[in-house]
Protein backbone atom coordinates (compact mmCIF):
# COMPACT_ATOMS: atom_id res chain seq x y z
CA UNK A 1 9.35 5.96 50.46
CA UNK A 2 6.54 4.20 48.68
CA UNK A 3 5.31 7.31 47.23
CA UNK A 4 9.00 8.41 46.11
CA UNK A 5 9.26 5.06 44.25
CA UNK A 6 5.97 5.38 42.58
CA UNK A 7 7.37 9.06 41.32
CA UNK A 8 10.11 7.44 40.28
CA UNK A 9 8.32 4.77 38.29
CA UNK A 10 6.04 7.49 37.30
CA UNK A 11 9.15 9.56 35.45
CA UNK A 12 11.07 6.75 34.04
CA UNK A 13 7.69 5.81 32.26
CA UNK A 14 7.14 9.30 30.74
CA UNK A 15 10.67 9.00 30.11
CA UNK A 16 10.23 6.18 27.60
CA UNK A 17 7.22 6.90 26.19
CA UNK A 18 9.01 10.39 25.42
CA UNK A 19 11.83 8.41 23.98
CA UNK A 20 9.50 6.46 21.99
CA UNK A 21 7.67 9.39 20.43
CA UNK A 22 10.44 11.65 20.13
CA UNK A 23 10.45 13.61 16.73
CA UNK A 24 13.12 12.75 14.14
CA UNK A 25 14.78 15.17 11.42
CA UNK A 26 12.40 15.50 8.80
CA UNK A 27 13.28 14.72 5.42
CA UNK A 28 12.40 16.43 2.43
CA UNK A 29 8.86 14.91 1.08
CA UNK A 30 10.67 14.04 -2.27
CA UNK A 31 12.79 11.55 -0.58
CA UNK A 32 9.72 9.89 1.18
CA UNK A 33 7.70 9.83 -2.06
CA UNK A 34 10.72 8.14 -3.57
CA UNK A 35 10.62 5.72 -0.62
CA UNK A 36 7.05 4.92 -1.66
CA UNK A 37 7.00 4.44 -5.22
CA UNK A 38 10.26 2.32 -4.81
CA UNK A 39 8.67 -0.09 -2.75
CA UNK A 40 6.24 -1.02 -5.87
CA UNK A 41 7.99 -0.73 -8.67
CA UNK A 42 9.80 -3.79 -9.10
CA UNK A 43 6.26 -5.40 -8.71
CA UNK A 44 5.34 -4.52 -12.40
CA UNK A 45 8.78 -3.40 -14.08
CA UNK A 46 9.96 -6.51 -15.02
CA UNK A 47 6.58 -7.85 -15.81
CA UNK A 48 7.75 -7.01 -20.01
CA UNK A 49 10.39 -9.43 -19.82
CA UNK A 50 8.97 -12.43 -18.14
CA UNK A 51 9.11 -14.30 -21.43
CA UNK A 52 12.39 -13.60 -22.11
CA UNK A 53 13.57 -14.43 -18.91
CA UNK A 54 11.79 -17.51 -19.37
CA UNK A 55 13.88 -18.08 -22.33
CA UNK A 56 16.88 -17.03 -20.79
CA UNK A 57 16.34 -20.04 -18.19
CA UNK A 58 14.88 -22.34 -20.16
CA UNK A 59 12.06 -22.26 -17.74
CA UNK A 60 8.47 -22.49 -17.46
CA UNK A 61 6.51 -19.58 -17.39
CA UNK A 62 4.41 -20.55 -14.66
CA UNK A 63 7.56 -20.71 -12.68
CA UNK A 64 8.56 -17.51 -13.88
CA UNK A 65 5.34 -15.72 -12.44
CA UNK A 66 6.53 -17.18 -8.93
CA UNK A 67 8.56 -13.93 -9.48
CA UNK A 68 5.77 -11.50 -9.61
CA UNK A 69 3.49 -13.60 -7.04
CA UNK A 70 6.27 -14.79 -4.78
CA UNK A 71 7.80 -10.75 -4.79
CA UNK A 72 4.28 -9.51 -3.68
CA UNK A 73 3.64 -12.05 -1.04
CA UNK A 74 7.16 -11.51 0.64
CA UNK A 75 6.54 -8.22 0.54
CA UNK A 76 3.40 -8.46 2.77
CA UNK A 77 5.96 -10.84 5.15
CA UNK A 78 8.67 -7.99 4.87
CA UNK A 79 6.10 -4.99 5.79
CA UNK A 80 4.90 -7.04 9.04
CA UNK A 81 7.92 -7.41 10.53
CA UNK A 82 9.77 -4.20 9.31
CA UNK A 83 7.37 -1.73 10.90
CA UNK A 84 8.02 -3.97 14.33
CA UNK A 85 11.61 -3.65 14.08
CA UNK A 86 11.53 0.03 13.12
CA UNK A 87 9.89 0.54 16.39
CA UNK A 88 12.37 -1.16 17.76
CA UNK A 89 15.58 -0.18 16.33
CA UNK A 90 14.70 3.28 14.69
CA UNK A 91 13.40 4.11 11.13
CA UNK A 92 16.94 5.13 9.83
CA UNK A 93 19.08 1.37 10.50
CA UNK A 94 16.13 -0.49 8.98
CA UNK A 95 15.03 1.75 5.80
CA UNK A 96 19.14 1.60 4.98
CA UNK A 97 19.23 -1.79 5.39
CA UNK A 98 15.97 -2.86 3.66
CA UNK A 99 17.63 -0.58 1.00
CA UNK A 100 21.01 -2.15 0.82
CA UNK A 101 19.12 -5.83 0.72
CA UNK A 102 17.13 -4.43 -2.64
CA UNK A 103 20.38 -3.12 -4.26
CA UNK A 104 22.43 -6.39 -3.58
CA UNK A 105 19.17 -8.34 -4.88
CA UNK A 106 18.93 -6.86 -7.51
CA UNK A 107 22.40 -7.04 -8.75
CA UNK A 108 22.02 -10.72 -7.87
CA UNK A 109 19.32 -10.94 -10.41
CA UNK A 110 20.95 -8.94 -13.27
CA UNK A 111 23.90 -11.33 -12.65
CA UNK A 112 22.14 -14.85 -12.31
CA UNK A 113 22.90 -17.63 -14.40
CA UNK A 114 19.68 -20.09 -13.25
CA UNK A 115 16.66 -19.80 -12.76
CA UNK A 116 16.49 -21.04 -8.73
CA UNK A 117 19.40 -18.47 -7.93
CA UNK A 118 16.75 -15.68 -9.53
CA UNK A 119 14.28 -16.73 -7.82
CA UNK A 120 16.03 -16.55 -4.80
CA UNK A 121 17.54 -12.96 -5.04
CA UNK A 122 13.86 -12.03 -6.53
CA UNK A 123 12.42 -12.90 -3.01
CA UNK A 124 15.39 -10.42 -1.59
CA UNK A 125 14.42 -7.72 -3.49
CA UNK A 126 11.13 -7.55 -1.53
CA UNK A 127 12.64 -6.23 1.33
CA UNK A 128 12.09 -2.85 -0.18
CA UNK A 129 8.53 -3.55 0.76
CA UNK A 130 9.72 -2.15 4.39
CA UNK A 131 10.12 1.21 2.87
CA UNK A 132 6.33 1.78 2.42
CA UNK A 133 5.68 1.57 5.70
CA UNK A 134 8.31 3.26 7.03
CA UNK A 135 7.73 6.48 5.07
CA UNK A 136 4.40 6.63 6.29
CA UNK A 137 5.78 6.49 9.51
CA UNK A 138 8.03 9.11 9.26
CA UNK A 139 6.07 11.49 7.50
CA UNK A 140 3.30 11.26 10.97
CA UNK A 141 6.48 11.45 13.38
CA UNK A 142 7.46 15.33 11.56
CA UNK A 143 4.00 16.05 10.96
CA UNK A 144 1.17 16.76 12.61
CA UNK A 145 -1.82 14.71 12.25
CA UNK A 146 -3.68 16.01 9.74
CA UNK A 147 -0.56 17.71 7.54
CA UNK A 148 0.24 14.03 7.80
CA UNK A 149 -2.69 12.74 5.82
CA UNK A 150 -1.67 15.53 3.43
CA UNK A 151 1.94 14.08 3.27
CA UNK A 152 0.29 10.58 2.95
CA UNK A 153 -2.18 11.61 -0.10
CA UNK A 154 1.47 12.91 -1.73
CA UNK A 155 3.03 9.32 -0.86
CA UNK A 156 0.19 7.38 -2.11
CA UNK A 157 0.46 9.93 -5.77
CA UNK A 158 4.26 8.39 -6.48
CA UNK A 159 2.69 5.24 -4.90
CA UNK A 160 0.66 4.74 -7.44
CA UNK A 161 2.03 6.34 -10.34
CA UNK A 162 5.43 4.06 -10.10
CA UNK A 163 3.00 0.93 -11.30
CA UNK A 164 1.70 3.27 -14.09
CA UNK A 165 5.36 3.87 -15.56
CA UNK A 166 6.79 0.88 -14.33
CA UNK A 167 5.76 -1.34 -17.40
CA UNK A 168 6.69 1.24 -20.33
CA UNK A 169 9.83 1.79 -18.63
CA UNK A 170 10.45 -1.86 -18.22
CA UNK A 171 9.84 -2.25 -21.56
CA UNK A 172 12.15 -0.30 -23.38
CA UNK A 173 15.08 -1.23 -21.12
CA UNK A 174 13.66 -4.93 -22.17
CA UNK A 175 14.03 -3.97 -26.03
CA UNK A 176 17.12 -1.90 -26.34
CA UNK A 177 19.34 -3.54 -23.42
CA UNK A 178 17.95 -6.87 -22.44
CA UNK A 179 16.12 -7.93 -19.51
CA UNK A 180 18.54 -7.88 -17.31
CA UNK A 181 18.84 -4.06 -17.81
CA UNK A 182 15.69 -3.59 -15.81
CA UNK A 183 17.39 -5.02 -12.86
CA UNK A 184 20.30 -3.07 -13.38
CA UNK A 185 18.32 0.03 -13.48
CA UNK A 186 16.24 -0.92 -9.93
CA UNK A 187 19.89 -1.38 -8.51
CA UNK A 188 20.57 2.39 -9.57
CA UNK A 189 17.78 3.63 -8.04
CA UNK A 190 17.70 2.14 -5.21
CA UNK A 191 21.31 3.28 -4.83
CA UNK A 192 19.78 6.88 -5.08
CA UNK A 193 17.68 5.75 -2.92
CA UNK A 194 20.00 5.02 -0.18
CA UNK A 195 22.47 7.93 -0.92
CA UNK A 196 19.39 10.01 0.31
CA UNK A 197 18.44 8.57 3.40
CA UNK A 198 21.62 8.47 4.45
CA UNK A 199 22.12 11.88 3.86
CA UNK A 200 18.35 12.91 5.04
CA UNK A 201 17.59 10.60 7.76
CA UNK A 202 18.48 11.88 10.70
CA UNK A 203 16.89 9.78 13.38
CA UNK A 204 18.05 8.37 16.54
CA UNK A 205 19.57 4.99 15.94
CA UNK A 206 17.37 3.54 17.92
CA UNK A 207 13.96 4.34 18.57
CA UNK A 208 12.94 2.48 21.98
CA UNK A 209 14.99 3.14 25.39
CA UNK A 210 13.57 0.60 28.31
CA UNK A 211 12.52 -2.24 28.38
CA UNK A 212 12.18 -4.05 24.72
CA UNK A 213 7.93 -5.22 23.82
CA UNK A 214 7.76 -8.79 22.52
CA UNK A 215 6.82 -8.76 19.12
CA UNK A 216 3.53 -10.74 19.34
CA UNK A 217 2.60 -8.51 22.62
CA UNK A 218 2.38 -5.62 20.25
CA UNK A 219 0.44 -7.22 17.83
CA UNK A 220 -1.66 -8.13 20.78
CA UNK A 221 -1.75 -4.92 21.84
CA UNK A 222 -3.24 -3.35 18.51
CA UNK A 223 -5.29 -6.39 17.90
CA UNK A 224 -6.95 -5.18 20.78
CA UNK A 225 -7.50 -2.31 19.83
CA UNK A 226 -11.42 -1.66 18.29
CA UNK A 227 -9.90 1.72 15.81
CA UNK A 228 -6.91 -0.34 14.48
CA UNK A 229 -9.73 -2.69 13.65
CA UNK A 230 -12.24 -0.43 12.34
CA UNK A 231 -9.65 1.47 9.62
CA UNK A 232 -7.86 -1.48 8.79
CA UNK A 233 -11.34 -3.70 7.50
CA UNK A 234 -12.33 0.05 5.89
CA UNK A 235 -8.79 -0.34 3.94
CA UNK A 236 -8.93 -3.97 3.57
CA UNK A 237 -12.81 -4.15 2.05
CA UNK A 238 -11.59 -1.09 -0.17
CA UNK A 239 -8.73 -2.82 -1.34
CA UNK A 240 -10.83 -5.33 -1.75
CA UNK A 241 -13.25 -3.44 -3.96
CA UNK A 242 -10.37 -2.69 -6.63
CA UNK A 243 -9.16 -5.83 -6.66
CA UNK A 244 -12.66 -7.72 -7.76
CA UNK A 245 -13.09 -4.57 -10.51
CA UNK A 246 -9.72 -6.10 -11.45
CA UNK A 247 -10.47 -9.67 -11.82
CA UNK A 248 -14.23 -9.18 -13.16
CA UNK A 249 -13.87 -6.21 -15.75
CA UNK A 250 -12.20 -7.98 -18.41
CA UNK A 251 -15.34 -10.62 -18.00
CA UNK A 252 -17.81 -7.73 -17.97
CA UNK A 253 -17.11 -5.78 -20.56
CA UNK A 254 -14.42 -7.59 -22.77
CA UNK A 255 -16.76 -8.57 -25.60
CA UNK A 256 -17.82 -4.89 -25.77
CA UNK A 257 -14.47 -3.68 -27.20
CA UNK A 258 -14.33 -6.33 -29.77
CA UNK A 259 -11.12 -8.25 -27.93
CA UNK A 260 -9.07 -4.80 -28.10
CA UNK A 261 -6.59 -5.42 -25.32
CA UNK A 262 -5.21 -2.31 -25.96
CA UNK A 263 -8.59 -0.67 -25.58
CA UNK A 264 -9.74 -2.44 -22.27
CA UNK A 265 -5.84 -1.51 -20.81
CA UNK A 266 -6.74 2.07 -21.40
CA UNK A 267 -10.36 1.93 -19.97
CA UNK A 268 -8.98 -0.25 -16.83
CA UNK A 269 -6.23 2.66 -16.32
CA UNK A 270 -9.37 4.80 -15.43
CA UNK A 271 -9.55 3.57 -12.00
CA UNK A 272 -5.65 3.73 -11.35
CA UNK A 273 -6.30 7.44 -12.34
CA UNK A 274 -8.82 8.40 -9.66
CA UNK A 275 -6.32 6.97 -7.11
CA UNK A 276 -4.05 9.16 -8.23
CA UNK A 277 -7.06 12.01 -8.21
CA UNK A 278 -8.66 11.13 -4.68
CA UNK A 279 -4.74 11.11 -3.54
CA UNK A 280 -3.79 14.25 -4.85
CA UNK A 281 -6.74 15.60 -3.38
CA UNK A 282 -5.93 14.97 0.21
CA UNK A 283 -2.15 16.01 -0.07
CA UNK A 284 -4.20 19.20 -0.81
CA UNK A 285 -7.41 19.51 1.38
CA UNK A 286 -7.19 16.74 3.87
CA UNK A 287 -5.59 18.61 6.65
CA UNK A 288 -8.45 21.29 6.80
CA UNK A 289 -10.77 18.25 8.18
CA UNK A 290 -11.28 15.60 10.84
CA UNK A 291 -9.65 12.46 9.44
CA UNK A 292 -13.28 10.02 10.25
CA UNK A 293 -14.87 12.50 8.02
CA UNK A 294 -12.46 12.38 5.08
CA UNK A 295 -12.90 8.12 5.52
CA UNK A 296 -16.79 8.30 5.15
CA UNK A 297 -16.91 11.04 2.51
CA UNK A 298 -14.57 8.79 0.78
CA UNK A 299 -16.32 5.32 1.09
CA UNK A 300 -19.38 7.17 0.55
CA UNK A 301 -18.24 8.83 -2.76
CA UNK A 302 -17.45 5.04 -4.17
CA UNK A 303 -20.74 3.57 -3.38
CA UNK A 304 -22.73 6.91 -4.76
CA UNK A 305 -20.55 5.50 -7.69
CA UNK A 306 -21.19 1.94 -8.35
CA UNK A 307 -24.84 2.69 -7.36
CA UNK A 308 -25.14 4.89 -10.42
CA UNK A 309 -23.49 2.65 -12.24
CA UNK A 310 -25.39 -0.65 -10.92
CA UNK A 311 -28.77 1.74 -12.07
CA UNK A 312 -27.02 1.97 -15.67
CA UNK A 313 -26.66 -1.04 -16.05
CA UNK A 314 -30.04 -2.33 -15.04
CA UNK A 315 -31.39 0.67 -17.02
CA UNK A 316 -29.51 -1.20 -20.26
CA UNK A 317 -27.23 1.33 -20.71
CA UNK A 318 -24.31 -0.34 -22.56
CA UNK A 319 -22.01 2.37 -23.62
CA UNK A 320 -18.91 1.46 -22.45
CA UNK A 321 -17.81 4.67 -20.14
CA UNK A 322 -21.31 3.91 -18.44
CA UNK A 323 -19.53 0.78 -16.83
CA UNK A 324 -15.95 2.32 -16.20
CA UNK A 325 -17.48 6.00 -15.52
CA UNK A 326 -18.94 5.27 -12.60
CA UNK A 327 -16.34 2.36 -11.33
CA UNK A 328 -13.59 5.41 -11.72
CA UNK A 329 -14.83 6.58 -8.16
CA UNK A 330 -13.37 3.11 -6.58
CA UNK A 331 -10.27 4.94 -7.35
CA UNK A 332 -10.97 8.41 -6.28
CA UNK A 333 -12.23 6.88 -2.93
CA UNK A 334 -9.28 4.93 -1.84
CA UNK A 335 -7.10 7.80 -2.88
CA UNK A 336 -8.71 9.62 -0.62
CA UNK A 337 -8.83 6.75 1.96
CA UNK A 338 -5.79 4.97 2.19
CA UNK A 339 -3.52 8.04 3.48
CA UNK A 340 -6.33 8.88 6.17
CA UNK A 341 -7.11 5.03 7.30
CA UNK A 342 -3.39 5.09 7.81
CA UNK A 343 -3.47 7.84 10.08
CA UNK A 344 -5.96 6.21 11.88
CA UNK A 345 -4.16 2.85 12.54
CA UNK A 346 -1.12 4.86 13.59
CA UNK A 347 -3.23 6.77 16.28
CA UNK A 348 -3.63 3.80 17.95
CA UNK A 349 -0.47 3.42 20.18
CA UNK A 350 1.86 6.29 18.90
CA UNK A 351 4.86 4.07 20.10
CA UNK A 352 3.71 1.29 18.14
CA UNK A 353 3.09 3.26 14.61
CA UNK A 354 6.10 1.00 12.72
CA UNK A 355 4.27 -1.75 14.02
CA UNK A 356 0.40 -1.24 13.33
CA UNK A 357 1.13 0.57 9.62
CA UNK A 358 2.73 -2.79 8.97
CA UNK A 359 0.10 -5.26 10.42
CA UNK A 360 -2.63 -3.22 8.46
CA UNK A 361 -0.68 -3.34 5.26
CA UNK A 362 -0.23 -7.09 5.76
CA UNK A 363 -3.66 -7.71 6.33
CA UNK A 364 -4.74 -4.99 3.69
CA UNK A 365 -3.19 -7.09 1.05
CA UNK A 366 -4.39 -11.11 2.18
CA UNK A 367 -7.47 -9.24 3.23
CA UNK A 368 -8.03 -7.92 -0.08
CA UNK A 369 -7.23 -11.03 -2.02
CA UNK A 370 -9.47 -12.97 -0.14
CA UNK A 371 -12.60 -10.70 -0.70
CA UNK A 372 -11.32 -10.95 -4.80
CA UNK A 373 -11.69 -14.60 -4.26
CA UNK A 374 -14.85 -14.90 -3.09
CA UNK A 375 -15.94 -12.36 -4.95
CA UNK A 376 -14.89 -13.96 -7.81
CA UNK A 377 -16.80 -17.11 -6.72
CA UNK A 378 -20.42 -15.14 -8.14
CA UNK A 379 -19.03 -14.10 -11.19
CA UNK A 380 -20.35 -15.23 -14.50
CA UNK A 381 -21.26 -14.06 -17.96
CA UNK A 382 -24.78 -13.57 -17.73
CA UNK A 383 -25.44 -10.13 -16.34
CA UNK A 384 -21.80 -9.73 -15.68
CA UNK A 385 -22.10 -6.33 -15.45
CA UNK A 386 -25.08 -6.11 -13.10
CA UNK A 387 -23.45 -8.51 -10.46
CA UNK A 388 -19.99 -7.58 -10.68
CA UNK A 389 -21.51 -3.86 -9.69
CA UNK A 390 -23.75 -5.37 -7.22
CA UNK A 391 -20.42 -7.29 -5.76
CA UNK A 392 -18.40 -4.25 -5.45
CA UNK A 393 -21.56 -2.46 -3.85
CA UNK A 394 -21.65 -4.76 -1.19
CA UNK A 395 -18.02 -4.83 -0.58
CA UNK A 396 -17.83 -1.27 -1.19
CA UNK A 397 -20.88 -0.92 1.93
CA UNK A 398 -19.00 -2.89 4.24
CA UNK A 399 -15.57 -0.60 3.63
CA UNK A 400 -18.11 2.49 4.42
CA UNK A 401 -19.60 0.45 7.68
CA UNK A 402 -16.19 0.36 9.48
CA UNK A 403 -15.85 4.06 8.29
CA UNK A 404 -18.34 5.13 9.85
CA UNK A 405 -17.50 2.76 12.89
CA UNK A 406 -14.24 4.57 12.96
CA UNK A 407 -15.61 7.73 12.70
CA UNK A 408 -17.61 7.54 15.73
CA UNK A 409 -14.24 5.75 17.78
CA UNK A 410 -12.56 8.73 17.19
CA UNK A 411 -15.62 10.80 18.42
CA UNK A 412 -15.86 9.15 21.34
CA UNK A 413 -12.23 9.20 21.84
CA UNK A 414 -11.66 12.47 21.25
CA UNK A 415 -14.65 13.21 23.78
């Protein structure tokens, strides 16, 4: 009888877990690049208008930014819990809903009359941060594991091209229709959005059957877990790499181009560029190799980088593509990264993937502003360009250390 009960047990285990990885409808990859860039755009769209939004409200400026830096850190907030409750209730109920929430915000913006009731439906509109996450998810859950780090270098393309387009599109909305057109045109798309998952998400409508995991027990779970940690510190030290190029180029090298801002916007767009290189490089190669090797070929393409270009500088070299030659392969490397460290923290528990692609973007993001702090912390104008390479180096060393720490966990693993 004992034995029959174990059995029993036994079955309704596999049972769930088979609920819990069971493959959903897969939708076309246009839809889930659409996901992705959507998820960032609003970050820098509006970013033309601030001023006249300002004026609009008759509000500080300062308090206007709270729009840009209150936007990104609810959308950290929004892509922790999301990818718990997608696991929860299914990927479909909480992309459409996260969806819905943007469109409604973002009505609410075009149509608000003071500044504290923009604020407020500017916070809403982050909950199209869930989406990021979620399309990851759902491209590993019709994929296998290495076409989805292909499907994931394709994401991460419209990821980062949205922020590249965002402003100029912004812009001209801003000039010809008033700023409230740019909110009018997020609505839209996000509309389109959300006429296409419906119609393309096909997925159970909900996700878990059994017994319902406490949040913070899965967080424990992956916490735990010595490969969630190993990719996520590889994404968040990358992350964190771009970020103090970001904060310490203008320092560096501003005096070079005479004050041009126009000139130091174009150089800077370098790096953006070789995201958009290293991504498009895995949607085509990565799925012909093991996903540790793509992460140390990566970070070890971005420090062969800023070594070169920490020797330039020492050297004397001063002409300008000397600096932003070499810091072009920060880019390049978390293209190629980002889609495969993702993989990685998904492998962990595959009925957990909502969950752990959310925690690592969370901590991605406070991880990576808290390396640009510090990092910041050594800057200064005397042989800026020396120790702002030498910064990134180090951080750029410590992203290839948990690389190669992940590497060898999935060796082992595999083993």
């Amino acid at each position: 009888m004992t034995g029959d009960n174990a059995a029993q047990t036994s079955r309704s285990q596999m049972t769930a877990a088979s609920a819990a990885t069971s493959p959903i409808a897969a939708p076309r990859l246009i839809t889930l690049i659409l996901l992705s860039a959507l998820s960032v755009l609003p970050v820098n769209m509006t970013l033309p208008a601030l001023s006249n939004i300002a004026a609009t409200f008759h509000a500080d400026l300062a308090l206007i930014n709270l729009s840009v830096a209150g936007f990104a850190i609810f959308s950290a907030l929004t892509e922790l819990v999301a990818g718990a409750m997608s696991d929860r209730y299914g990927r479909r109920p909480v992309a459409l809903a996260a969806i819905s929430i943007f469109v409604l915000a973002s009505l609410g913006c075009a149509a608000s009359n003071d500044i504290g009731t923009f604020l407020l439906f500017r916070m809403l509109q982050a909950a199209i941060g869930a989406c990021f996450s979620i399309s990851l998810v759902i491209a590993r859950e019709t994929s296998g594991e290495r076409e989805a780090a292909s499907k994931f270098g394709y994401l991460a393309v419209g990821w980062a091209i949205a922020p590249l387009l965002g402003p100029t599109f912004g812009g001209l909305l801003e000039e010809f229709f008033g700023w409230r057109a740019c909110f009018l045109a997020l609505a839209l798309l996000g509309a389109a959005a959300l006429a296409l998952c419906s119609r393309e998400l096909k997925g159970p409508a909900t996700r878990v059957s059994g017994p319902r995991r406490n949040y913070l027990a899965s967080y424990r779970q992956l916490l735990g877990s010595a490969r969630f940690w190993a990719y996520t510190l590889c994404m968040i030290c990358s992350m964190g790499t771009f970020y103090v190029f970001l904060g310490g180029a203008p320092l560096a090298v501003g005096n070079s181009l005479n004050g041009s801002s126009t000139q130091l916007g174009l150089y800077m767009g370098m790096v953006p560029a070789g995201f958009i290189l290293g991504s498009y490089l895995t949607g085509r190669y990565a799925s012909r190799f093991q996903r540790g090797s793509v992460v140390v070929a990566a970070r070890s393409l971005t420090c062969i980088g800023l070594l070169v270009g920490l020797a330039l500088s020492m050297s004397g070299v001063t002409y300008i593509l000397a600096f932003f030659g070499p810091c072009m392969f920060i880019g390049i490397g978390n293209g190629l990264t980002m889609p495969a460290a993702n993989t990685g923290v998904m492998a962990v528990r595959a009925n957990l993937a909502g969950t752990a692609v959310g925690l690592a973007a969370a901590m991605r993001i406070a991880g990576g502003a808290l390396i640009s702090s510090i990092g910041g912390l050594f800057l200064a104008e005397q042989h800026a360009v020396q120790v702002l390479f030498g910064i990134m180096l180090t951080i750029a060393s410590l992203a290839l250390s948990a690389a190669l720490a992940a590497a060898i966990i999935d060796r082992r693993t595999s083993e």
